[in-house]
Protein backbone atom coordinates (compact mmCIF):
# COMPACT_ATOMS: atom_id res chain seq x y z
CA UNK A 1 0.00 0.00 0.00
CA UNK A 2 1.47 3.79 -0.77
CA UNK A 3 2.06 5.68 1.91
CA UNK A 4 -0.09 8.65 2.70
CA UNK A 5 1.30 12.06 2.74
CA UNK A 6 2.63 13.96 5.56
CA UNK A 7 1.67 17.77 4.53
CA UNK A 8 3.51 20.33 6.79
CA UNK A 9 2.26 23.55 6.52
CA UNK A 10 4.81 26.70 8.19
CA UNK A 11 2.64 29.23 8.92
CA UNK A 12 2.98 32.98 9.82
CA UNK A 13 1.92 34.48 13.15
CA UNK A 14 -0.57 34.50 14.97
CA UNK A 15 -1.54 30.84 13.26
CA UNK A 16 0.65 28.35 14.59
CA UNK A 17 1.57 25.53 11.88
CA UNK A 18 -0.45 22.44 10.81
CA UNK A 19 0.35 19.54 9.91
CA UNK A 20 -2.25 17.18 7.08
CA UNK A 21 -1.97 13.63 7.37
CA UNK A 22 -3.91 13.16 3.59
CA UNK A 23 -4.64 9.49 4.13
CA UNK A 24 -7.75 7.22 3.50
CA UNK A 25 -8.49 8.57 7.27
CA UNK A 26 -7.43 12.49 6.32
CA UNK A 27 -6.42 14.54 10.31
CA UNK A 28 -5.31 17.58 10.58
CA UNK A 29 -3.40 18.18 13.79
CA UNK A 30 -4.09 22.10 14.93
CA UNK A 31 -5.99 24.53 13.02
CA UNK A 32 -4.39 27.72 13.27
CA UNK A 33 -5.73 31.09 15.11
CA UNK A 34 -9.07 32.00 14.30
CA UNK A 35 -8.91 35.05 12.35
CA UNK A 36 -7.22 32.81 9.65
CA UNK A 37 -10.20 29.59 9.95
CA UNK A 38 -10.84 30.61 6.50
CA UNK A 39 -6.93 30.11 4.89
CA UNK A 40 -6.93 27.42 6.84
CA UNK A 41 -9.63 25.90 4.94
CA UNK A 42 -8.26 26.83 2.04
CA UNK A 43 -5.20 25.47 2.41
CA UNK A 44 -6.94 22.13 3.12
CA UNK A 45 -8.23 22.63 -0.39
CA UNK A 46 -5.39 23.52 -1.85
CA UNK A 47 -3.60 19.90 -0.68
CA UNK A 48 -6.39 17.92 -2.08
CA UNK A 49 -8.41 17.39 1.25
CA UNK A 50 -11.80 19.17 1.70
CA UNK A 51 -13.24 19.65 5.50
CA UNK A 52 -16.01 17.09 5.05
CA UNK A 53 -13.58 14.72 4.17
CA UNK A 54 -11.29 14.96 7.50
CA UNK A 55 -11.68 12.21 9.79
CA UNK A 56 -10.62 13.97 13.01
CA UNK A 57 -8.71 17.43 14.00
CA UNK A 58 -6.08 16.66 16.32
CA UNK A 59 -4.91 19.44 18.79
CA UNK A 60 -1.21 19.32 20.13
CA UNK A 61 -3.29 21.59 23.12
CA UNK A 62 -5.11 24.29 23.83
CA UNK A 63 -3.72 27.57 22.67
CA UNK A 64 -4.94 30.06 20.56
CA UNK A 65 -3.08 29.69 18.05
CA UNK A 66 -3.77 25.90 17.79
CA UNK A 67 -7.52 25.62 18.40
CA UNK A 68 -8.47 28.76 16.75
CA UNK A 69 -9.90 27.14 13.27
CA UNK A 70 -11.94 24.27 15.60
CA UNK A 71 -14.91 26.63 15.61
CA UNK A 72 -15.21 27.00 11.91
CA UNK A 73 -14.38 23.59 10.95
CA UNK A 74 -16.67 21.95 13.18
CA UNK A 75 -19.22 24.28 13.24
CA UNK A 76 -19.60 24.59 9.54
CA UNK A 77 -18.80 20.47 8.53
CA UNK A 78 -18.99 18.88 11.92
CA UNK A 79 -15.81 17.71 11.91
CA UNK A 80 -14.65 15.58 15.40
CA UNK A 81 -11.83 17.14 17.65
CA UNK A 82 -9.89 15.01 19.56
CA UNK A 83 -7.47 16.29 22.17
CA UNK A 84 -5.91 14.84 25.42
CA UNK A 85 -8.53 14.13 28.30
CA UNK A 86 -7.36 16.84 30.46
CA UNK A 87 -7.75 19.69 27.49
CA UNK A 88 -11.31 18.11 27.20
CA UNK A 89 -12.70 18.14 30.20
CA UNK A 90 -11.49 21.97 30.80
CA UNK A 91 -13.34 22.71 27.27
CA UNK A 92 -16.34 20.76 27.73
CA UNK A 93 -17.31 22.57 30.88
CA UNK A 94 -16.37 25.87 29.44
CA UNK A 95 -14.16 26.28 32.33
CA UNK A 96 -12.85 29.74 31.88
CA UNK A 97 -9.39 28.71 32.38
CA UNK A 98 -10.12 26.56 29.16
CA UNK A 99 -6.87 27.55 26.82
CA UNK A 100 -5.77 30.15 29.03
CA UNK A 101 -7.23 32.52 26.81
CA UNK A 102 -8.87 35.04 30.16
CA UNK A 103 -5.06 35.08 31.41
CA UNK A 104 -3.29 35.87 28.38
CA UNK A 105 -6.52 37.84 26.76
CA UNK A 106 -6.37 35.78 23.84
CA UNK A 107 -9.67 35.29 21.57
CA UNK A 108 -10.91 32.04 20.94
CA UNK A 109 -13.87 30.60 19.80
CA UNK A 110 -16.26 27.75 21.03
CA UNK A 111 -15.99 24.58 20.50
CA UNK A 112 -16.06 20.77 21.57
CA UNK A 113 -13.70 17.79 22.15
CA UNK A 114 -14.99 14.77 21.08
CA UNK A 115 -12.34 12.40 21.45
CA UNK A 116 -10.74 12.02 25.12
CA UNK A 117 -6.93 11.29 24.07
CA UNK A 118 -4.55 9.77 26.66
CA UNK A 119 -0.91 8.56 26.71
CA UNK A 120 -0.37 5.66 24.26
CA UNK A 121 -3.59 5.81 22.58
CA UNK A 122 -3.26 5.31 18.72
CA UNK A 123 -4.77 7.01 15.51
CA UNK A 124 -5.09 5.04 12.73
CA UNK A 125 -5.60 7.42 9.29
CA UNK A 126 -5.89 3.87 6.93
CA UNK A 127 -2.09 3.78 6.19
CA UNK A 128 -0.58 4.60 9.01
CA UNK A 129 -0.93 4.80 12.91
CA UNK A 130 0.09 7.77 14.88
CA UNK A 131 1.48 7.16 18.58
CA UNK A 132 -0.19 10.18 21.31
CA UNK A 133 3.10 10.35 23.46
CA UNK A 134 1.72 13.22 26.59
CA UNK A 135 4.55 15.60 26.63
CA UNK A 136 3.29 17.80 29.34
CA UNK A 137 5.56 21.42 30.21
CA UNK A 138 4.47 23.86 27.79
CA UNK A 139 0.67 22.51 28.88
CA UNK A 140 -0.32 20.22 31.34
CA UNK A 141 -2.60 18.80 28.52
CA UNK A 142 0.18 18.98 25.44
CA UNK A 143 0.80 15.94 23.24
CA UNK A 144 3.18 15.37 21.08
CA UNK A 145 2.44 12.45 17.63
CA UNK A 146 4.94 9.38 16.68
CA UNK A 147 4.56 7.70 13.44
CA UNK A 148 7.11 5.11 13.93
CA UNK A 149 7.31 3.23 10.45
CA UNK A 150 8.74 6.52 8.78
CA UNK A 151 10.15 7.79 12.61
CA UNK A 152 8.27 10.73 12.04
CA UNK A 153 7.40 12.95 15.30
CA UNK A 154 5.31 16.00 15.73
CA UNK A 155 5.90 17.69 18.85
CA UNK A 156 3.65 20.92 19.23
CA UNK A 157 5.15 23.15 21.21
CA UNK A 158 7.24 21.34 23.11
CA UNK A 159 10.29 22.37 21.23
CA UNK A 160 11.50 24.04 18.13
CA UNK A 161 13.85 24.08 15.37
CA UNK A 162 16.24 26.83 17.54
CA UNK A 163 13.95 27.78 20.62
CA UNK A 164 11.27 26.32 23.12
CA UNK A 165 7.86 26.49 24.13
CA UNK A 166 7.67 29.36 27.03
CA UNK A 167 6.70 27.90 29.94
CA UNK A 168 3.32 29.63 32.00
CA UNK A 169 4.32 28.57 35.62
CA UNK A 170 1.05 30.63 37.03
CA UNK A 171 -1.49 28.34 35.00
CA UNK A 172 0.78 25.32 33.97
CA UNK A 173 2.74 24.66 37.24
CA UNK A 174 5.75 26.09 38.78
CA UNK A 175 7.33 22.74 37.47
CA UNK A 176 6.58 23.16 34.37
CA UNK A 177 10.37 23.47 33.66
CA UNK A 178 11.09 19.52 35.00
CA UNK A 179 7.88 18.04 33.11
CA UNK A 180 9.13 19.66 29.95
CA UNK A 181 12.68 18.10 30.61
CA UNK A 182 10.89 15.01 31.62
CA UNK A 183 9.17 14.99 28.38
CA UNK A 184 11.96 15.86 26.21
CA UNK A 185 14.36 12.86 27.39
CA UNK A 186 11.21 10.60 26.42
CA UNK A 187 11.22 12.00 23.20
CA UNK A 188 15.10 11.40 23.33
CA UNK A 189 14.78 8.20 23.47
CA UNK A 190 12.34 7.69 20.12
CA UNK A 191 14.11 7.01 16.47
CA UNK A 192 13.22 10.22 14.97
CA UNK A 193 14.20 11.32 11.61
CA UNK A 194 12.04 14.42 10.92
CA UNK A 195 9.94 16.24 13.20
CA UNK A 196 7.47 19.14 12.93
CA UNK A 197 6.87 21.69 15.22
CA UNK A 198 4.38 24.26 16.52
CA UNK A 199 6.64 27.13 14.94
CA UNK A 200 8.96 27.70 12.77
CA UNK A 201 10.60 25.38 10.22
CA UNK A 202 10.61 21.66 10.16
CA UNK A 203 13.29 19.83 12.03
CA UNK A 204 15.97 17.98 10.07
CA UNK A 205 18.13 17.04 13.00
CA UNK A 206 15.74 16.16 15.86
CA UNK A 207 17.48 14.71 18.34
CA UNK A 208 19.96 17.60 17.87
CA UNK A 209 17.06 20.20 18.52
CA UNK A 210 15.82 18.04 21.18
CA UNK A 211 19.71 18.25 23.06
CA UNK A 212 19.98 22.22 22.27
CA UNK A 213 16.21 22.38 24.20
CA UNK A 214 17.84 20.25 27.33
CA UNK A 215 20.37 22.34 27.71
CA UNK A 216 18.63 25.76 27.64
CA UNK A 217 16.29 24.47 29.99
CA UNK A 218 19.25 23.06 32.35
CA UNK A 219 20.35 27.04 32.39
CA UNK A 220 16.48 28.24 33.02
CA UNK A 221 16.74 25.81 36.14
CA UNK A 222 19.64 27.49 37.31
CA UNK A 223 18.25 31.36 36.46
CA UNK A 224 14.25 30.87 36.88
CA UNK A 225 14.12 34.41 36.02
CA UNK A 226 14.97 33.51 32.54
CA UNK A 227 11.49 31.35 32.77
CA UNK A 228 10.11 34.08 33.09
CA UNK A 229 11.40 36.62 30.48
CA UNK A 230 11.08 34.21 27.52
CA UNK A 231 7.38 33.94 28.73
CA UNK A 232 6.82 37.56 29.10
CA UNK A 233 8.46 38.43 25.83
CA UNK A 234 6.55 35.85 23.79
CA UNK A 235 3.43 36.63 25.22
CA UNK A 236 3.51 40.44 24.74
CA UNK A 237 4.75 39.79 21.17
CA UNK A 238 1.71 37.73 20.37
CA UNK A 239 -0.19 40.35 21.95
CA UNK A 240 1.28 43.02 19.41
CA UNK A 241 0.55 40.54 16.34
CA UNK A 242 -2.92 40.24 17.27
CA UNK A 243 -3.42 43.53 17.71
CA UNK A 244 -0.91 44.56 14.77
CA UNK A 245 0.60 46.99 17.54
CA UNK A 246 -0.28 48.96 20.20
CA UNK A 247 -0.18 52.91 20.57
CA UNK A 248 2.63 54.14 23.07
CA UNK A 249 -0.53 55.93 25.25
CA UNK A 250 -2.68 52.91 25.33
CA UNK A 251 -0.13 50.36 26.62
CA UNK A 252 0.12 50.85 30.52
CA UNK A 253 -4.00 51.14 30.44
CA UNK A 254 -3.49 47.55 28.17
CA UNK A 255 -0.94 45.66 30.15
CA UNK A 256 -2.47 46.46 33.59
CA UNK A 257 -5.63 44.64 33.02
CA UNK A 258 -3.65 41.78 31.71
CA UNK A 259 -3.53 38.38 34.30
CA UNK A 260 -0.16 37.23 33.06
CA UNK A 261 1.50 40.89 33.25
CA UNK A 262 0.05 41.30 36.55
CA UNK A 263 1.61 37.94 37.53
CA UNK A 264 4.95 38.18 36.36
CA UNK A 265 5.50 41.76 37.46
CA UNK A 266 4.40 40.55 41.05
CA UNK A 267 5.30 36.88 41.70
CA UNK A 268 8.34 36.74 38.96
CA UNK A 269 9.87 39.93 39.26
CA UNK A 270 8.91 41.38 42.60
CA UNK A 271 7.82 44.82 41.16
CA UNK A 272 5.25 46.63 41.31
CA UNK A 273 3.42 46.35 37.96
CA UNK A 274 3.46 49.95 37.36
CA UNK A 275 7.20 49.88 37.76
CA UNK A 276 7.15 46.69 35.45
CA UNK A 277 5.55 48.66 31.88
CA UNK A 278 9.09 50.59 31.37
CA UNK A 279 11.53 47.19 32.38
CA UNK A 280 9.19 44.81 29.65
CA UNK A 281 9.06 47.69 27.21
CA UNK A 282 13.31 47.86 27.71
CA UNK A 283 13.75 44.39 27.30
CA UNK A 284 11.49 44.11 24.32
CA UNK A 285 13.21 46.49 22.27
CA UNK A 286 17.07 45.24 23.77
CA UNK A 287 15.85 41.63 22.41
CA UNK A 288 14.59 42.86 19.33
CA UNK A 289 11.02 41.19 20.21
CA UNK A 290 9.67 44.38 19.08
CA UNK A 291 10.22 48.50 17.38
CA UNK A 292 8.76 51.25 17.67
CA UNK A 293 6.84 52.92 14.84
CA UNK A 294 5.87 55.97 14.75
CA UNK A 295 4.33 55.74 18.38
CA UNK A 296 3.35 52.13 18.02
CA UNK A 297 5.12 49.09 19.31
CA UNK A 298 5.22 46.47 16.83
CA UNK A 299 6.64 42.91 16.66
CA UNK A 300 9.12 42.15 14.51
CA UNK A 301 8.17 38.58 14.27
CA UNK A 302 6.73 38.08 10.18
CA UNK A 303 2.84 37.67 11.17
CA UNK A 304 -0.32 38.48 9.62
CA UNK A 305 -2.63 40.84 11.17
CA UNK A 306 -6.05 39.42 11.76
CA UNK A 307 -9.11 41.59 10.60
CA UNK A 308 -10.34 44.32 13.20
CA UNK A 309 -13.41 42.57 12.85
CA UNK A 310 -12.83 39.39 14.32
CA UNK A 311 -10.82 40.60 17.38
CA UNK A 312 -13.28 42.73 17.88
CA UNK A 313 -15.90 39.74 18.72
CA UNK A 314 -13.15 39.35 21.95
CA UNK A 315 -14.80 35.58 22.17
CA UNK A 316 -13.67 33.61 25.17
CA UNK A 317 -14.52 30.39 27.27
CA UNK A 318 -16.04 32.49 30.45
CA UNK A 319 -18.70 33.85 27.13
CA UNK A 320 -18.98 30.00 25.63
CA UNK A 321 -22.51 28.85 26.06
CA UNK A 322 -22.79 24.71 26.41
CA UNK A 323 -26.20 24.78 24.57
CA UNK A 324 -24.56 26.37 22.05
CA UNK A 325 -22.13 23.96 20.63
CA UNK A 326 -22.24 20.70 23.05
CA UNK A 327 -24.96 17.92 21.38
């Protein structure tokens, strides 16, 4: 029998990327942010796979920039989710932790997990059968997907080509750190020729990526604080891509009614978090996370700005109805 295709698609910000299994059994595993539901679709198209046809969407977890295209996809073709059991259960109850999406004031829209996924489970697409390994760290809930035949891994978030997942010890776990580690040694252990992230390029040297992720954590566990700057820096970032900047005068009003600012200023950085707004502006302009122009602060990350319209719907779990979406 002929092997499906693996389709990897590297996507800008704020979509994270996707990965098409086109099989007799098609999956996608994530679905992008949702201002982009519709390119996502397309895209689909475009590799010869059309929503009805998908057998399941798989979700590495629960971020925005995984789940956002869930809404559309099963809303519009009824397509099944499946996601680990802990994900679920948060999403199913509308919990309005669900994706962190309050804390980090990121938009997401409702939708359901059909298919409770735990450690070992299997998903069989009619040529091949994909391995859910839990890789918890980045999320308590995160999974990463082994296809051994081909040795074939796709890892979410865990870890990228030349950087990590940052790590949200508030909502995650202060240990978030040693369950990441935890999870990247059993990765380690896997024969993996090619791997595809949440971000960024595909992986040609895996276990190389996987040894450079090790070791940056082994310094975070010596300097927490760094924990916490590559957190605050990514978040803020995706902030300024979803908002495609933010005026000079309206960030201290912004960041002050933010949950993870407020935490990190406090908890991470014992300041005050009006004496925090200058510090995270300084070290997002030293790092090059971000410019200034004209008045605005912008990320320098490539991204795609999603339509006024859509953020403006600010849709989160705490406004997700049950009735609405649950059958």
């Amino acid at each position: 029998m002929k092997k499906s295709n693996i389709i990897f698609f590297e996507r800008k910000f704020p979509s994270a990327n996707m990965i098409l299994i086109k099989d007799q059994l098609p999956i996608l595993i994530d679905t992008g942010f949702g201002s982009d539901a519709k390119e996502t679709e397309q895209l689909m198209k475009e590799a010869g796979v059309s929503p009805e046809e998908l057998r399941h969407i798989v979700n590495t977890h629960y971020h925005s920039d995984h789940v956002g295209g869930n809404f559309h996809l099963q809303n519009n073709y009824g397509v099944k989710i499946a996601a680990h059991k802990w994900d679920a259960d948060l999403i199913n109850s509308c919990d309005p932790e669900s994706c962190n999406a309050e804390w980090l004031d990121q938009p997401v829209e409702p939708y359901r997990v059909d298919i409770k996924l735990s450690d070992n489970d299997e998903i069989y697409t009619g040529s091949r059968t994909l391995k859910v390994l839990h890789t918890p760290g980045h999320t308590l809930g995160h999974i990463s997907l082994y296809e051994p035949e081909e040795e074939i891994l796709i890892c979410g978030d865990l870890f990228h080509k030349n950087d990590v997942g940052w790590l949200n010890i508030f909502r995650e776990g202060v240990a978030s750190i040693q369950r990441s580690m935890e999870s990247l040694n059993r990765l380690s252990q896997l024969r993996i020729r090619q791997a595809y992230s949440g971000h960024g390029p595909q992986i040609d040297y895996p276990l190389a990526a996987i040894d450079a992720a090790r070791k940056r954590f082994e310094k975070w566990l010596k300097a927490p604080e760094k924990i916490s700057w590559h957190a605050c820096k990514r978040i803020f970032a995706f902030t300024l891509i979803m908002k495609n900047g933010l005026p000079k005068e309206e960030i201290d009003k912004y960041l002050l009614k933010c949950g993870w600012f407020l935490d990190f200023s406090r908890y991470a950085f014992q300041l005050e978090p009006e004496e925090f707004i200058q510090v995270l502006l300084d070290e997002m302009i030293r790092s090059g996370a971000a410019n200034w122009h004209i008045n605005h602060l912008i990320a320098t990350a490539p991204y795609l700005a999603p339509q006024k319209e859509w953020m403006n719907k600010n849709i989160k779990p705490k406004d997700w109805k049950p009735q609405d979406f649950l059958t």
